[in-house]
PDB file of N, CA and C in Angstrom:
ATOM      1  N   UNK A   1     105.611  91.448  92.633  1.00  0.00           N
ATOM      2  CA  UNK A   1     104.974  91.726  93.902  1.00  0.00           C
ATOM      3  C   UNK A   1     103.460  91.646  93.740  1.00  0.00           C
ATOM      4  N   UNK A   2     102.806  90.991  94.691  1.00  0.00           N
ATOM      5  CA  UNK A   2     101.302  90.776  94.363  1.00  0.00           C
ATOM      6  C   UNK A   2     101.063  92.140  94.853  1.00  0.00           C
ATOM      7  N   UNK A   3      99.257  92.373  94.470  1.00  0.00           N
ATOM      8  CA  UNK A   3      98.880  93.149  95.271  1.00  0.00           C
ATOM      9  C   UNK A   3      98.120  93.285  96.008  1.00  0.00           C
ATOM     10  N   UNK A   4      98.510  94.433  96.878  1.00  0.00           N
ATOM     11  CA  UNK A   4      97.705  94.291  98.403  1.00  0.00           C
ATOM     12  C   UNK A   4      96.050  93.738  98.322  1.00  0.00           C
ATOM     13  N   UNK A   5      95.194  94.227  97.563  1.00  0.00           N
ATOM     14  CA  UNK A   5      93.844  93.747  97.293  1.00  0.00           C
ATOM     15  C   UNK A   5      93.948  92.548  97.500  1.00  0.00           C
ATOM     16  N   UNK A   6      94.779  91.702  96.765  1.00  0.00           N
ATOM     17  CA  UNK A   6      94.905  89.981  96.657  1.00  0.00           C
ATOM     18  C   UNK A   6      95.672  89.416  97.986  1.00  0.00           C
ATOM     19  N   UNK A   7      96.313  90.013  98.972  1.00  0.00           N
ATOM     20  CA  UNK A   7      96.773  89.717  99.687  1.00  0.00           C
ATOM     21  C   UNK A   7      95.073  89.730 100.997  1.00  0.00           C
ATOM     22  N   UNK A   8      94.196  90.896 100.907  1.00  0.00           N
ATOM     23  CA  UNK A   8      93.128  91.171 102.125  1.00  0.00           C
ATOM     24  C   UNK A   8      91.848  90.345 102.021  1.00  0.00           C
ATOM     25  N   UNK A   9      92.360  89.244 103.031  1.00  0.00           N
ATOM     26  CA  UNK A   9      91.613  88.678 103.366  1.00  0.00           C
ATOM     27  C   UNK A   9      90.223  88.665 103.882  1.00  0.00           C
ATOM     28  N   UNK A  10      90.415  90.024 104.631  1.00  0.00           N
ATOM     29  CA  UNK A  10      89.134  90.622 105.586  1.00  0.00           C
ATOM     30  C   UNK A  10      88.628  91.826 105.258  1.00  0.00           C
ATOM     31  N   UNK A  11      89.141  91.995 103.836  1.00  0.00           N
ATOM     32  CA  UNK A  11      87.800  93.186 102.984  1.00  0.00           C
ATOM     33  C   UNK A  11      88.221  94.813 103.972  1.00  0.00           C
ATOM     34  N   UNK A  12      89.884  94.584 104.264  1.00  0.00           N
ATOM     35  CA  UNK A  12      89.589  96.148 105.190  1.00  0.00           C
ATOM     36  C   UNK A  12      90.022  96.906 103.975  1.00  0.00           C
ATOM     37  N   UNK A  13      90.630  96.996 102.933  1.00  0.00           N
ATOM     38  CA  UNK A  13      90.792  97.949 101.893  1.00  0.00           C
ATOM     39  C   UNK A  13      89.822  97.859 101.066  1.00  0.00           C
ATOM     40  N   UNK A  14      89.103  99.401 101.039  1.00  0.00           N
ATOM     41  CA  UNK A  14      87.949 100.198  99.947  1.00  0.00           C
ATOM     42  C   UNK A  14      88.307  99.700  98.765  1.00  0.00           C
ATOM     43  N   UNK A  15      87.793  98.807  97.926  1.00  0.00           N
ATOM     44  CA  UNK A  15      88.316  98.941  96.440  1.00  0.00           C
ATOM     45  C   UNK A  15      87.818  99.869  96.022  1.00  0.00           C
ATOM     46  N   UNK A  16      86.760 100.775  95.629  1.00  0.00           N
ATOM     47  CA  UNK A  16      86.630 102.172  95.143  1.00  0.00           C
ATOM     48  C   UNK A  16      87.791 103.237  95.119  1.00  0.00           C
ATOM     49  N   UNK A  17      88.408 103.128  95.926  1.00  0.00           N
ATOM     50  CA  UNK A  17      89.376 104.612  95.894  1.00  0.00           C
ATOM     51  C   UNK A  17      91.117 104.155  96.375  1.00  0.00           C
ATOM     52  N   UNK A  18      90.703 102.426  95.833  1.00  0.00           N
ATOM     53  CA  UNK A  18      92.650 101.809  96.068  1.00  0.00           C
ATOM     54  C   UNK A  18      93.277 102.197  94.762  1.00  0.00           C
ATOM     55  N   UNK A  19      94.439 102.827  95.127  1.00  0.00           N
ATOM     56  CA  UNK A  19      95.759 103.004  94.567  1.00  0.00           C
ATOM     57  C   UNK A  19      97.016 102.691  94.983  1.00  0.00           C
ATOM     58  N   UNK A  20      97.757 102.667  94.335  1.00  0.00           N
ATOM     59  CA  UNK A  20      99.081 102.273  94.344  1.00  0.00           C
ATOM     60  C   UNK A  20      99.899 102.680  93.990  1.00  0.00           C
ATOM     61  N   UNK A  21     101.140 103.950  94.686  1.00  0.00           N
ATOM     62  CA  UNK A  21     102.350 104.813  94.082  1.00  0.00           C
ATOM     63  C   UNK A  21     103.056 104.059  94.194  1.00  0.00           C
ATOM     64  N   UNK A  22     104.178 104.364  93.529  1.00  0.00           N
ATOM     65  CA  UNK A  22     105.670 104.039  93.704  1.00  0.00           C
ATOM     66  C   UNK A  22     106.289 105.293  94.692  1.00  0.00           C
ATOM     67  N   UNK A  23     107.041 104.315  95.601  1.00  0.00           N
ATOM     68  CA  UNK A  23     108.001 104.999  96.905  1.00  0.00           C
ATOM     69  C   UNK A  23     108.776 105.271  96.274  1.00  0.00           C
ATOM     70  N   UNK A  24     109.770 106.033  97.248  1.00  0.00           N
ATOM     71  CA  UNK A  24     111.038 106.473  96.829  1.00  0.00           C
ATOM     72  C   UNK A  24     112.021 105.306  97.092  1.00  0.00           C
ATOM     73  N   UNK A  25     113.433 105.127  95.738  1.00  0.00           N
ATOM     74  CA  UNK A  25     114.061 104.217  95.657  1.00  0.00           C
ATOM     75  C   UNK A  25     114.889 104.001  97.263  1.00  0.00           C
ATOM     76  N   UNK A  26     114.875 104.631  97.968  1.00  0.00           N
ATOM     77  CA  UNK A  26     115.856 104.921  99.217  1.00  0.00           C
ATOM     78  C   UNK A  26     115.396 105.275 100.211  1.00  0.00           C
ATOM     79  N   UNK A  27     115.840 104.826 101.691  1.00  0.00           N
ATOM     80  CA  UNK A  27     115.106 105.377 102.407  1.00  0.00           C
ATOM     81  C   UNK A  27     114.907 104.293 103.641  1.00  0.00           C
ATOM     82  N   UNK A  28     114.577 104.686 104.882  1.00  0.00           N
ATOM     83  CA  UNK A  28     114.212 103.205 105.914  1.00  0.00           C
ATOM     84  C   UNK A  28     113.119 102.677 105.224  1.00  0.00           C
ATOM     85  N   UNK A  29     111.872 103.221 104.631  1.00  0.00           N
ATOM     86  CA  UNK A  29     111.035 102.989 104.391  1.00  0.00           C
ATOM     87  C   UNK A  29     111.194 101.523 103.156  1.00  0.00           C
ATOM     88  N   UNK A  30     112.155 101.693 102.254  1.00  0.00           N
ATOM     89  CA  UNK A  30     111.982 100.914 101.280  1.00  0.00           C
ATOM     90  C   UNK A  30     111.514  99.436 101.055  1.00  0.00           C
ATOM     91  N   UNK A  31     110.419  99.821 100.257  1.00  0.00           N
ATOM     92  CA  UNK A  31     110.264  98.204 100.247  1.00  0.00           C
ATOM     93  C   UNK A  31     109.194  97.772 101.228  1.00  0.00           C
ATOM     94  N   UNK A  32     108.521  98.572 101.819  1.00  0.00           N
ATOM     95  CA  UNK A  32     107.514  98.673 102.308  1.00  0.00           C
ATOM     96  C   UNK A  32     106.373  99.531 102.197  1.00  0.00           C
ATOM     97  N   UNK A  33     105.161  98.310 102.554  1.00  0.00           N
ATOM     98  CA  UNK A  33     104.023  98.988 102.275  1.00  0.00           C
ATOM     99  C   UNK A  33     103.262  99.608 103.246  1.00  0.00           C
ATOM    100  N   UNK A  34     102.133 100.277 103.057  1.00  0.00           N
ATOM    101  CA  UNK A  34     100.903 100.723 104.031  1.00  0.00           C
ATOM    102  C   UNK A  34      99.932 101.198 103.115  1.00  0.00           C
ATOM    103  N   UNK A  35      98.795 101.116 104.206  1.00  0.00           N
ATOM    104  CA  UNK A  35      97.439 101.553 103.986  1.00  0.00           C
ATOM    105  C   UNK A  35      97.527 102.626 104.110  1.00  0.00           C
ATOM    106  N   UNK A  36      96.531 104.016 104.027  1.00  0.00           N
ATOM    107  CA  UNK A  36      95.828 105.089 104.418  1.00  0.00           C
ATOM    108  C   UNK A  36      94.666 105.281 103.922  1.00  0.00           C
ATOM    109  N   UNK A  37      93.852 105.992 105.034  1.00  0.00           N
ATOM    110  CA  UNK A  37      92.465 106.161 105.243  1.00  0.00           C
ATOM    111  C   UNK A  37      91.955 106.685 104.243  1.00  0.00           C
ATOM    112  N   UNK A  38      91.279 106.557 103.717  1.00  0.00           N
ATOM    113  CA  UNK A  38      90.554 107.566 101.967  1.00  0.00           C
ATOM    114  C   UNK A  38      90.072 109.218 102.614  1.00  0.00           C
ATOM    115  N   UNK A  39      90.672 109.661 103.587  1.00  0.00           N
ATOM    116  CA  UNK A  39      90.484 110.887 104.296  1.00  0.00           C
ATOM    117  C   UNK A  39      91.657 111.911 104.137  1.00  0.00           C
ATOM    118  N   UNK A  40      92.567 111.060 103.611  1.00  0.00           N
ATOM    119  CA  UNK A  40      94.007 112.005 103.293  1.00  0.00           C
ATOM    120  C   UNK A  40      93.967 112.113 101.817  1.00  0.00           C
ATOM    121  N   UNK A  41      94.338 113.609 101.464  1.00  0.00           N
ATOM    122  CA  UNK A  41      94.432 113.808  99.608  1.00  0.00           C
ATOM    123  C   UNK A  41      95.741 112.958  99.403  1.00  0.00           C
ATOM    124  N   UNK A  42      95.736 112.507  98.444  1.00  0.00           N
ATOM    125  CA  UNK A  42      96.618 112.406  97.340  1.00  0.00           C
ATOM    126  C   UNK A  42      96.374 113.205  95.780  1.00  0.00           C
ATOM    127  N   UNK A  43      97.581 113.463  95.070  1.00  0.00           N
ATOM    128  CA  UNK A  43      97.346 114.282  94.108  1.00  0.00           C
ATOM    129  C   UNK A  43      96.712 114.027  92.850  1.00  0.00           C
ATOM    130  N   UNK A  44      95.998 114.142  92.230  1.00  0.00           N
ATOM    131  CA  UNK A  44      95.297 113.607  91.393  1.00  0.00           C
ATOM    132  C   UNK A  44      94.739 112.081  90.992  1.00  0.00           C
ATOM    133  N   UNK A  45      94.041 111.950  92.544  1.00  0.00           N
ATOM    134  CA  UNK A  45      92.925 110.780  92.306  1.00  0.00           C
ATOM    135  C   UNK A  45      92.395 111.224  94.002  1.00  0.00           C
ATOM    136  N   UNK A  46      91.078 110.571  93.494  1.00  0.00           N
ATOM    137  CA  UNK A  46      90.111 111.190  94.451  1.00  0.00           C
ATOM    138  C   UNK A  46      90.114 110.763  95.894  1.00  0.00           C
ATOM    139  N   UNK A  47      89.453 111.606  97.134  1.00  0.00           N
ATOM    140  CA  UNK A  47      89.205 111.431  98.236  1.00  0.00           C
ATOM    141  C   UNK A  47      88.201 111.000  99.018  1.00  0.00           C
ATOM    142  N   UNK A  48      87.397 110.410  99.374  1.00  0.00           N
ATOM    143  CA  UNK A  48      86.353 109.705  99.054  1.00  0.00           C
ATOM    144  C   UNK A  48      85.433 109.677 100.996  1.00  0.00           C
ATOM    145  N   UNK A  49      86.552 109.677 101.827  1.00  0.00           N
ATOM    146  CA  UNK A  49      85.914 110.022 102.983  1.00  0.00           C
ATOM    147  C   UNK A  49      85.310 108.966 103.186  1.00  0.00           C
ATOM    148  N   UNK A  50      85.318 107.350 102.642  1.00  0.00           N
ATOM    149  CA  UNK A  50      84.142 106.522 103.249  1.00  0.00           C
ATOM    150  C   UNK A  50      83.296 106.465 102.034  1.00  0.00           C
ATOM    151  N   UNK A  51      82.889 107.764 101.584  1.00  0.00           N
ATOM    152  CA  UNK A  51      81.868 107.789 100.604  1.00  0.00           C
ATOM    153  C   UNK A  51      81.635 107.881  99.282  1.00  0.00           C
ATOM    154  N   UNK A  52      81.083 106.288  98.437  1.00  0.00           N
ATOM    155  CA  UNK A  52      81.260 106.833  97.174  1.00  0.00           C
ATOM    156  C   UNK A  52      80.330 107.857  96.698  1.00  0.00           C
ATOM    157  N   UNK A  53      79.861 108.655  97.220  1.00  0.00           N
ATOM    158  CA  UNK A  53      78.788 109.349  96.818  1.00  0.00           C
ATOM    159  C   UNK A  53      79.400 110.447  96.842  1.00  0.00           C
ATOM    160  N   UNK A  54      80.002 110.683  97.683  1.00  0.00           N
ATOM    161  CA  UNK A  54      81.249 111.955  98.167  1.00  0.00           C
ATOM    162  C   UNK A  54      82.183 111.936  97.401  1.00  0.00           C
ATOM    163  N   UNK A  55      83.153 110.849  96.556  1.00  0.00           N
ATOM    164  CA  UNK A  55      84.094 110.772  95.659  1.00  0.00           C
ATOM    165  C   UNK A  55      83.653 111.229  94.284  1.00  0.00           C
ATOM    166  N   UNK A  56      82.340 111.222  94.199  1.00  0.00           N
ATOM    167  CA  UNK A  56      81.788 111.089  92.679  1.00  0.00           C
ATOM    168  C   UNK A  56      81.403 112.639  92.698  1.00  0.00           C
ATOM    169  N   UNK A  57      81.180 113.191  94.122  1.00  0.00           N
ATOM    170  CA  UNK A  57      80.783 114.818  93.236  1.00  0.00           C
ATOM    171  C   UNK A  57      81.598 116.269  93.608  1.00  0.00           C
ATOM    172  N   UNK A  58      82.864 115.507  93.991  1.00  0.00           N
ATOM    173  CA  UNK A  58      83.934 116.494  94.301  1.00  0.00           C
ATOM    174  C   UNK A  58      85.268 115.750  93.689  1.00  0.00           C
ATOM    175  N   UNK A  59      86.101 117.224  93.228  1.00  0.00           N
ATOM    176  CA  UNK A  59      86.885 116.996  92.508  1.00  0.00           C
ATOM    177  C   UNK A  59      88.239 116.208  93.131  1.00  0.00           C
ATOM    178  N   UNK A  60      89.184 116.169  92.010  1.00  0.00           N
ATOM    179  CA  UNK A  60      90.085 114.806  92.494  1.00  0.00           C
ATOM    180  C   UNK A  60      91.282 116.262  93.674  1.00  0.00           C
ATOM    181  N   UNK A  61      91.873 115.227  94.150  1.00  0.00           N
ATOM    182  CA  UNK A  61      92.816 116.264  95.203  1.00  0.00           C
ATOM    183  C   UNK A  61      94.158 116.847  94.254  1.00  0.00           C
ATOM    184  N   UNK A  62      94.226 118.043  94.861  1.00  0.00           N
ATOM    185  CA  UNK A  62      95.160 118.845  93.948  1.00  0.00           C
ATOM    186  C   UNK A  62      96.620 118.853  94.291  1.00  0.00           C
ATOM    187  N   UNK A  63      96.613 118.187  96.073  1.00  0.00           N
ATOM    188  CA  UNK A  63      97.816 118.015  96.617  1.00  0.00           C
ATOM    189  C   UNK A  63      97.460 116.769  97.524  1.00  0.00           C
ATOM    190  N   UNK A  64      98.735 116.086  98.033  1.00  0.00           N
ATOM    191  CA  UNK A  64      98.929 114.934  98.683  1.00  0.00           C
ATOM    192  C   UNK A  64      99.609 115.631  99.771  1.00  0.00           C
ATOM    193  N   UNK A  65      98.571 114.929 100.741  1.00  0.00           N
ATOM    194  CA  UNK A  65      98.951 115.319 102.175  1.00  0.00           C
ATOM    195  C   UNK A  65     100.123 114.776 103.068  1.00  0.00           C
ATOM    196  N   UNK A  66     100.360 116.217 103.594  1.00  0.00           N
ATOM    197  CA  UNK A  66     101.880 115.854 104.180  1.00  0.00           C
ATOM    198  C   UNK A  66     102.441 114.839 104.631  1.00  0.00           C
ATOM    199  N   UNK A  67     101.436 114.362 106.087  1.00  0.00           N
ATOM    200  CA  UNK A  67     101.256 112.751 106.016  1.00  0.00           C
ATOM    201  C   UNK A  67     101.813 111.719 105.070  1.00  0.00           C
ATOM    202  N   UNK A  68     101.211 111.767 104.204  1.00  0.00           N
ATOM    203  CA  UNK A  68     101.286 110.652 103.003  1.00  0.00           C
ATOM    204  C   UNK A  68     102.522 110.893 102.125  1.00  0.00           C
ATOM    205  N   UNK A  69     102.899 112.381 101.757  1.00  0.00           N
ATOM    206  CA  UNK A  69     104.106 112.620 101.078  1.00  0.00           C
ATOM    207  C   UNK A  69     105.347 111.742 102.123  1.00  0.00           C
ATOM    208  N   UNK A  70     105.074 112.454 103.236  1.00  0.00           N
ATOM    209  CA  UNK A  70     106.879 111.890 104.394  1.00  0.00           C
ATOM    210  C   UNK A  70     106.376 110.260 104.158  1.00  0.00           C
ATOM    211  N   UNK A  71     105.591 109.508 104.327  1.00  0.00           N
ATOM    212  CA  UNK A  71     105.470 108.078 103.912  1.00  0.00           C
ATOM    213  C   UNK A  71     105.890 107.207 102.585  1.00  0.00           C
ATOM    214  N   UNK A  72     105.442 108.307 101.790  1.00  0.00           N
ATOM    215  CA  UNK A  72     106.055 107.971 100.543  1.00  0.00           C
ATOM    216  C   UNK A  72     107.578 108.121 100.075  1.00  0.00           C
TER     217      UNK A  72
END
């Protein structure tokens, strides 16, 4: 599977604060992807708000937001 970076043509994903989990094996969801805004925590890697200036002097997130967990 390529990845999304190599797929965006039009520069809308931050490379500063892109990651990439693994979903759950099951599910409607499977096998599909999405974006989210660098405004929602995920658990240990940072939140960035837009800002790398903001990512660099606050710590990484301690929980992944609800949001993003039911997506995953």
């Amino acid at each position: 599977m390529q990845n999304i970076l190599g797929l965006d043509r039009v520069n809308a994903f931050c490379r500063h604060t892109h990651i990439e989990l693994e979903g759950k094996k099951t599910g409607p969801l499977v096998g599909l992807t999405f974006g989210a805004k660098d405004i929602f925590d995920v658990a240990g890697y940072p939140t960035a708000f837009g800002s790398p200036a903001w990512m660099n002097t606050h710590p990484l997130a301690t929980h992944t937001a609800p949001a993003i967990e039911m997506l995953i």
